[in-house]
Protein backbone atom coordinates (compact mmCIF):
# COMPACT_ATOMS: atom_id res chain seq x y z
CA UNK A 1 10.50 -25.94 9.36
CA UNK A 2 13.98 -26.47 8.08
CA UNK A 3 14.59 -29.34 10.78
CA UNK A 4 10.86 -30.94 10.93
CA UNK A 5 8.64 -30.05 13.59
CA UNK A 6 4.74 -29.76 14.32
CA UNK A 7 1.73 -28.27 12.41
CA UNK A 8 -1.59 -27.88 14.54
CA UNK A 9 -4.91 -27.02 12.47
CA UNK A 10 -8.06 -26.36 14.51
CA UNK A 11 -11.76 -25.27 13.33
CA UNK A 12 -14.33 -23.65 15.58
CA UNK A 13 -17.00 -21.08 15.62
CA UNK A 14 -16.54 -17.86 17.60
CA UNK A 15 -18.56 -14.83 18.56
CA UNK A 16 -17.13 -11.43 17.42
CA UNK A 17 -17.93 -9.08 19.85
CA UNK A 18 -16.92 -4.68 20.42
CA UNK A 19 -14.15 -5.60 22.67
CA UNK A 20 -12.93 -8.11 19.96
CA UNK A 21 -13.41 -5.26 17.51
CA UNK A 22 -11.42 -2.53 19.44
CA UNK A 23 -8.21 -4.76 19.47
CA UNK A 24 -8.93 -6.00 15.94
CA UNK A 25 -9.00 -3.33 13.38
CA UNK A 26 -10.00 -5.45 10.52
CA UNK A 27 -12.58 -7.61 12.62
CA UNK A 28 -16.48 -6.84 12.90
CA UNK A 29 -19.20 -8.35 15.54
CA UNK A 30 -20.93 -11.01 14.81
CA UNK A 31 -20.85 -14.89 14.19
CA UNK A 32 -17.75 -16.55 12.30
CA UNK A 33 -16.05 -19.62 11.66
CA UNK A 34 -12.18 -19.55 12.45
CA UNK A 35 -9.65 -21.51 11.03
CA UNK A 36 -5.99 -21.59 12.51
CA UNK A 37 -3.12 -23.30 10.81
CA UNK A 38 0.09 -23.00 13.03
CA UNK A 39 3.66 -24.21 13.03
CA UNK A 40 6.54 -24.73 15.29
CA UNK A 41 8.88 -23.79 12.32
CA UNK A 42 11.59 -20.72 12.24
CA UNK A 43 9.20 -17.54 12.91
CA UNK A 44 9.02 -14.18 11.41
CA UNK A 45 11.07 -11.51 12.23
CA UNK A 46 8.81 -8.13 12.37
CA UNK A 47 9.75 -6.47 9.25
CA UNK A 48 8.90 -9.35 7.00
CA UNK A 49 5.68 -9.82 9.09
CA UNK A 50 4.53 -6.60 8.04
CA UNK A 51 5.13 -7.42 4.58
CA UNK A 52 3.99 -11.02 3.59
CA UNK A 53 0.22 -9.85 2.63
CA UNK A 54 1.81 -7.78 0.09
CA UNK A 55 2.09 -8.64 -4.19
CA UNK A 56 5.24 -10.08 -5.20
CA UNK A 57 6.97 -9.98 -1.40
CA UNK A 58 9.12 -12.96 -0.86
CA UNK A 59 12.25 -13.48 1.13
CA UNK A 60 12.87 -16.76 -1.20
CA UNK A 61 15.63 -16.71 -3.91
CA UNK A 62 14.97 -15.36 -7.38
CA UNK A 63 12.94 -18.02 -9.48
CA UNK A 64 12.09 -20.17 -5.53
CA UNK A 65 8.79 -18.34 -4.83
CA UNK A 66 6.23 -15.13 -6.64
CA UNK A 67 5.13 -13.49 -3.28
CA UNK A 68 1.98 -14.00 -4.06
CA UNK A 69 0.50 -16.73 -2.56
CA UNK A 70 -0.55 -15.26 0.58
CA UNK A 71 -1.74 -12.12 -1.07
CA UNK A 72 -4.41 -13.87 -3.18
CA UNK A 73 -5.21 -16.12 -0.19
CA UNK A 74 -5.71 -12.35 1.66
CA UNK A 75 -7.98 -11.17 -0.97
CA UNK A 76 -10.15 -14.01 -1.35
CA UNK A 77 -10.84 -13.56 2.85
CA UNK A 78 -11.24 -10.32 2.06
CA UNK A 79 -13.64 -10.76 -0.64
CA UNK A 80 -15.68 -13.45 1.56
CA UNK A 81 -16.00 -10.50 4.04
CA UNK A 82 -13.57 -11.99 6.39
CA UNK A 83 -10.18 -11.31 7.51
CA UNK A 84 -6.65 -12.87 8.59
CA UNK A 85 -5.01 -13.14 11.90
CA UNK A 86 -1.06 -13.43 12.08
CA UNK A 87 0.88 -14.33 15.25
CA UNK A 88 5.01 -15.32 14.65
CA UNK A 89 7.89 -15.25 16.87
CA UNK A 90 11.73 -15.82 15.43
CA UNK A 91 12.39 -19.20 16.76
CA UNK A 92 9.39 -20.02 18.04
CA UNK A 93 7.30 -20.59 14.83
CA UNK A 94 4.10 -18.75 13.10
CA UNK A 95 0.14 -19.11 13.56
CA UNK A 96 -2.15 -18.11 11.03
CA UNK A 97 -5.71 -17.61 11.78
CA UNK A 98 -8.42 -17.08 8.87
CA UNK A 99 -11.92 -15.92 10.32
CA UNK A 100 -15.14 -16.12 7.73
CA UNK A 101 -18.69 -15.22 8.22
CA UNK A 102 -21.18 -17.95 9.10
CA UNK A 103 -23.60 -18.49 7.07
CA UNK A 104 -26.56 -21.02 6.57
CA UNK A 105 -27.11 -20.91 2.76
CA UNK A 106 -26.26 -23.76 0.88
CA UNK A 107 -23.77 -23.03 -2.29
CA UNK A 108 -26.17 -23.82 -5.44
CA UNK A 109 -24.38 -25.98 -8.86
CA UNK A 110 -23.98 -22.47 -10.47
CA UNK A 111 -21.79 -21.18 -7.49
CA UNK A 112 -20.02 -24.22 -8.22
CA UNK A 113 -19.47 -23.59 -11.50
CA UNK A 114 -18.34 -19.90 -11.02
CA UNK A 115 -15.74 -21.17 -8.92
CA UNK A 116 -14.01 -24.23 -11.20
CA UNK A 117 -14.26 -22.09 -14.92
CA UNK A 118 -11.06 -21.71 -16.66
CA UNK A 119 -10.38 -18.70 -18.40
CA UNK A 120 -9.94 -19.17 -22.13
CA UNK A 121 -7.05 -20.51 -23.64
CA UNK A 122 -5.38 -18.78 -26.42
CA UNK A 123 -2.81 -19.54 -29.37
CA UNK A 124 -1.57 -16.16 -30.18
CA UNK A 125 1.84 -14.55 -29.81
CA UNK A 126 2.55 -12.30 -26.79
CA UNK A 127 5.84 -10.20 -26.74
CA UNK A 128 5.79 -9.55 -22.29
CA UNK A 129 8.27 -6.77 -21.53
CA UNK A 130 8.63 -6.49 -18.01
CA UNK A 131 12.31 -5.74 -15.71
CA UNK A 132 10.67 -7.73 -12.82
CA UNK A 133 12.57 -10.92 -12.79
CA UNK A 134 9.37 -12.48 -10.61
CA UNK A 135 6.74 -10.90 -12.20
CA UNK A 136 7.91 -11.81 -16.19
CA UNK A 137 8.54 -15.47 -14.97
CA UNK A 138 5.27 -15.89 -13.73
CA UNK A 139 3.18 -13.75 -16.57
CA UNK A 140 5.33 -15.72 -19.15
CA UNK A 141 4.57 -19.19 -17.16
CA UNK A 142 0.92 -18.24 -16.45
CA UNK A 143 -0.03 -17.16 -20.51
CA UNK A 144 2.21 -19.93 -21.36
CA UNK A 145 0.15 -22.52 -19.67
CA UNK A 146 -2.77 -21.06 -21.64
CA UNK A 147 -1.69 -22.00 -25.02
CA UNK A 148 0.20 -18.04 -26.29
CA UNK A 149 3.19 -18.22 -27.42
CA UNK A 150 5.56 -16.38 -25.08
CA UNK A 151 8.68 -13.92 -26.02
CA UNK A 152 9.99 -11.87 -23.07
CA UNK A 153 11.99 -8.91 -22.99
CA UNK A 154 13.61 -7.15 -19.53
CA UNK A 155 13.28 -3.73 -21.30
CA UNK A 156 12.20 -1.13 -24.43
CA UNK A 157 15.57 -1.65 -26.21
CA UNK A 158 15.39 -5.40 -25.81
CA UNK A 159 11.78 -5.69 -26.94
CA UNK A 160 12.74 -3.40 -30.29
CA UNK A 161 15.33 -5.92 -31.40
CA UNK A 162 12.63 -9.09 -30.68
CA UNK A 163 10.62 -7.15 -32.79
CA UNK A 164 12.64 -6.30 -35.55
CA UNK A 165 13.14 -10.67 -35.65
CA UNK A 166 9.39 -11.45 -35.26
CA UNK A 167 7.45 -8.41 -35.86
CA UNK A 168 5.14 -10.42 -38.55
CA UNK A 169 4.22 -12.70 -35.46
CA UNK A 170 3.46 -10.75 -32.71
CA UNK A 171 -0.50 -10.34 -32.14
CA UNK A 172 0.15 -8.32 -28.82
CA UNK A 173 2.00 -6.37 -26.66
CA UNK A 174 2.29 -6.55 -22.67
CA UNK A 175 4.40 -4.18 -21.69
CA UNK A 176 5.05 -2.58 -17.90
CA UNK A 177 5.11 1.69 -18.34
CA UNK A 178 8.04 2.17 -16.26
CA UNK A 179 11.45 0.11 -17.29
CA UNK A 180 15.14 0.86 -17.49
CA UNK A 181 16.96 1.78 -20.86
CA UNK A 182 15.34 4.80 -21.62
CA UNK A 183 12.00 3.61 -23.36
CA UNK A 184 9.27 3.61 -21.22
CA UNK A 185 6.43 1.15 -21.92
CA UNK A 186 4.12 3.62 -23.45
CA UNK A 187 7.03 5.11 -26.13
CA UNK A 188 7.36 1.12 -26.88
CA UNK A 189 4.04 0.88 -27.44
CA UNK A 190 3.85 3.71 -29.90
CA UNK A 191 6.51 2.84 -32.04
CA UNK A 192 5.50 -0.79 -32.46
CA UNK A 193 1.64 0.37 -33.50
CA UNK A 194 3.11 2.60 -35.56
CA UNK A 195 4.66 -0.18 -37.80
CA UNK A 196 1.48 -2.75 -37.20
CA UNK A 197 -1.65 -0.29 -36.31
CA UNK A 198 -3.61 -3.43 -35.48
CA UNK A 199 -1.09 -4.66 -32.83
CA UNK A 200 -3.13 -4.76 -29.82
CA UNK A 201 -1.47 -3.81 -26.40
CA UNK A 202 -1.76 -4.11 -23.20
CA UNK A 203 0.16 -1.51 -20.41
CA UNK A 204 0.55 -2.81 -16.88
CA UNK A 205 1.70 -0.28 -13.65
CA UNK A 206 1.25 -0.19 -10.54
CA UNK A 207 0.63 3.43 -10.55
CA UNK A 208 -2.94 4.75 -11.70
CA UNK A 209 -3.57 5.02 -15.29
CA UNK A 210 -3.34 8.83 -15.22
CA UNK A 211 -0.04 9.07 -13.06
CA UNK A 212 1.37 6.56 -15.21
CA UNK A 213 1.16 9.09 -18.14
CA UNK A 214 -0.98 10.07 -20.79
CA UNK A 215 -4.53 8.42 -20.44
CA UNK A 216 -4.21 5.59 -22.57
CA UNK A 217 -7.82 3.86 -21.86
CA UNK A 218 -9.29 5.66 -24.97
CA UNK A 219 -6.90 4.41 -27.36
CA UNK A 220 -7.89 2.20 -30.39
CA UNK A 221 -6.11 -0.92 -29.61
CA UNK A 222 -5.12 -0.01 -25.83
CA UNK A 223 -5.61 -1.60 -22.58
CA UNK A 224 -4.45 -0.81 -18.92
CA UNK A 225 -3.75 -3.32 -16.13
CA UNK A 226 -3.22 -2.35 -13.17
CA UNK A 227 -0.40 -3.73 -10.28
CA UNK A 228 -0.73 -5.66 -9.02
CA UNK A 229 -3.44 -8.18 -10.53
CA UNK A 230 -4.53 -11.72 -10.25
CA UNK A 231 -3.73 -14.40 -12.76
CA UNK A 232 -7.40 -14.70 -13.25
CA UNK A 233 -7.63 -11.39 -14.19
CA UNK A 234 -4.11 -11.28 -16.46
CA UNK A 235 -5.62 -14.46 -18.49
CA UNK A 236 -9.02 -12.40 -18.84
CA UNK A 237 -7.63 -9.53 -19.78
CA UNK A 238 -5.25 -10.99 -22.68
CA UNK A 239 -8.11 -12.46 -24.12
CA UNK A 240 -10.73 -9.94 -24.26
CA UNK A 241 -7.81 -7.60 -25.70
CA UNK A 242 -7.15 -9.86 -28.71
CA UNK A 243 -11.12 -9.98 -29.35
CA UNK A 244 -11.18 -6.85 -29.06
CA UNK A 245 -13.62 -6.52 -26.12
CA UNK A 246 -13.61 -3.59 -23.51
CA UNK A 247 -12.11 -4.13 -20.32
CA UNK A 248 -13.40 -2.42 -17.46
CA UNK A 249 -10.35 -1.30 -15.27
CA UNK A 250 -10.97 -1.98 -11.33
């Protein structure tokens, strides 16, 4: 809402019925709680609205916004067996509605504590190579704000002359598998191990592990992450890498 304006928020419980169902693909019968969050800002225009739930989608300015706020807040519904609601009109503003199961439990202290750990912090040295402006910001911001020590790289080449500087440093290697200037992240990989065969490594894609290449799961020293992934999971994964603990790929 560029030139102010209204925001209405409204709780209630609803009833979930077939008919609901039939003109709600993602909805299913039965009792929920409904939040709805709406705006009398700028709107959507149809092609972005088809877009926002998705990773790293924005249509801020490089370095305003990650794209990824709504798509954790759509995963987290989605986890909670619920589902999300989207009604926006250019000029006419946007209304968000987030519908959850009812339920009559009460959360117990360990739910509580599930849901406020931290991950664990680190102090090792991370060389990220990654040719997403959005995405490298945010890994390097995220790891940074758990205590690693961040070097960044847009591509192979790149990386190779970082290491050649601070090779003696690096503890581990997060690298995407497919990058411009003619070294993909896996050929990176290989070379680097083969100067420091502990280096430990980490290969993120958004394509399965075995499209993305050769299977690298079984490799001493090799991890794979897939695209896109929550910083939860990024943080998680970093760690149990450097201690050397399996990491089961979702």
């Amino acid at each position: 809402m560029p030139n102010g304006g209204k925001i209405f928020i409204s709780t209630d419980s609803v009833q979930i019925d077939a008919g609901y169902v039939k003109k709600n693909p993602e909805a299913k019968p039965g009792s929920f709680v409904r939040l709805s969050v709406a705006d009398t800002g700028c709107g959507m225009e149809a092609n972005v609205l088809n877009q926002i739930f998705e990773p790293f989608f924005t249509t801020k300015e490089v370095g305003k916004g990650t794209g990824l706020g709504l798509s954790t807040v759509y995963g987290i519904v989605k986890q909670l067996e619920g589902w999300i609601e989207v009604l926006s009109q250019v000029g006419l503003g946007s209304k968000f509605t987030v519908i959850l199961p009812c339920t009559n439990e009460i959360g117990s202290s360990n739910d509580t504590q599930i849901l406020t750990r931290k991950p664990r912090q680190g102090k090792e040295t991370l060389l990220v190579v990654e040719d997403e402006t959005a995405v490298r910001e945010l890994t390097h911001q995220v790891l940074e704000s758990h205590g690693y020590r961040i070097l960044v790289a847009n591509t192979g080449p790149e990386a190779m002359q970082i290491w050649r500087q601070r090779k003696n440093d690096i503890d581990l290697l997060l690298t995407d598998m497919v990058m411009p200037g003619g070294l993909t992240g896996r050929e990176l990989a290989e070379k680097l191990q083969a100067e420091k065969r502990d280096l430990k490594v980490i290969c993120m894609s958004g394509y399965s592990v075995e499209l993305s290449g050769k299977n690298i799961t079984g490799d001493a020293g090799f991890n794979f992450l897939p695209k896109p992934f929550d910083m939860l999971k990024l943080v998680e994964t970093v760690r149990n890498c450097l201690e050397q603990t399996s990491v089961a790929v979702n």
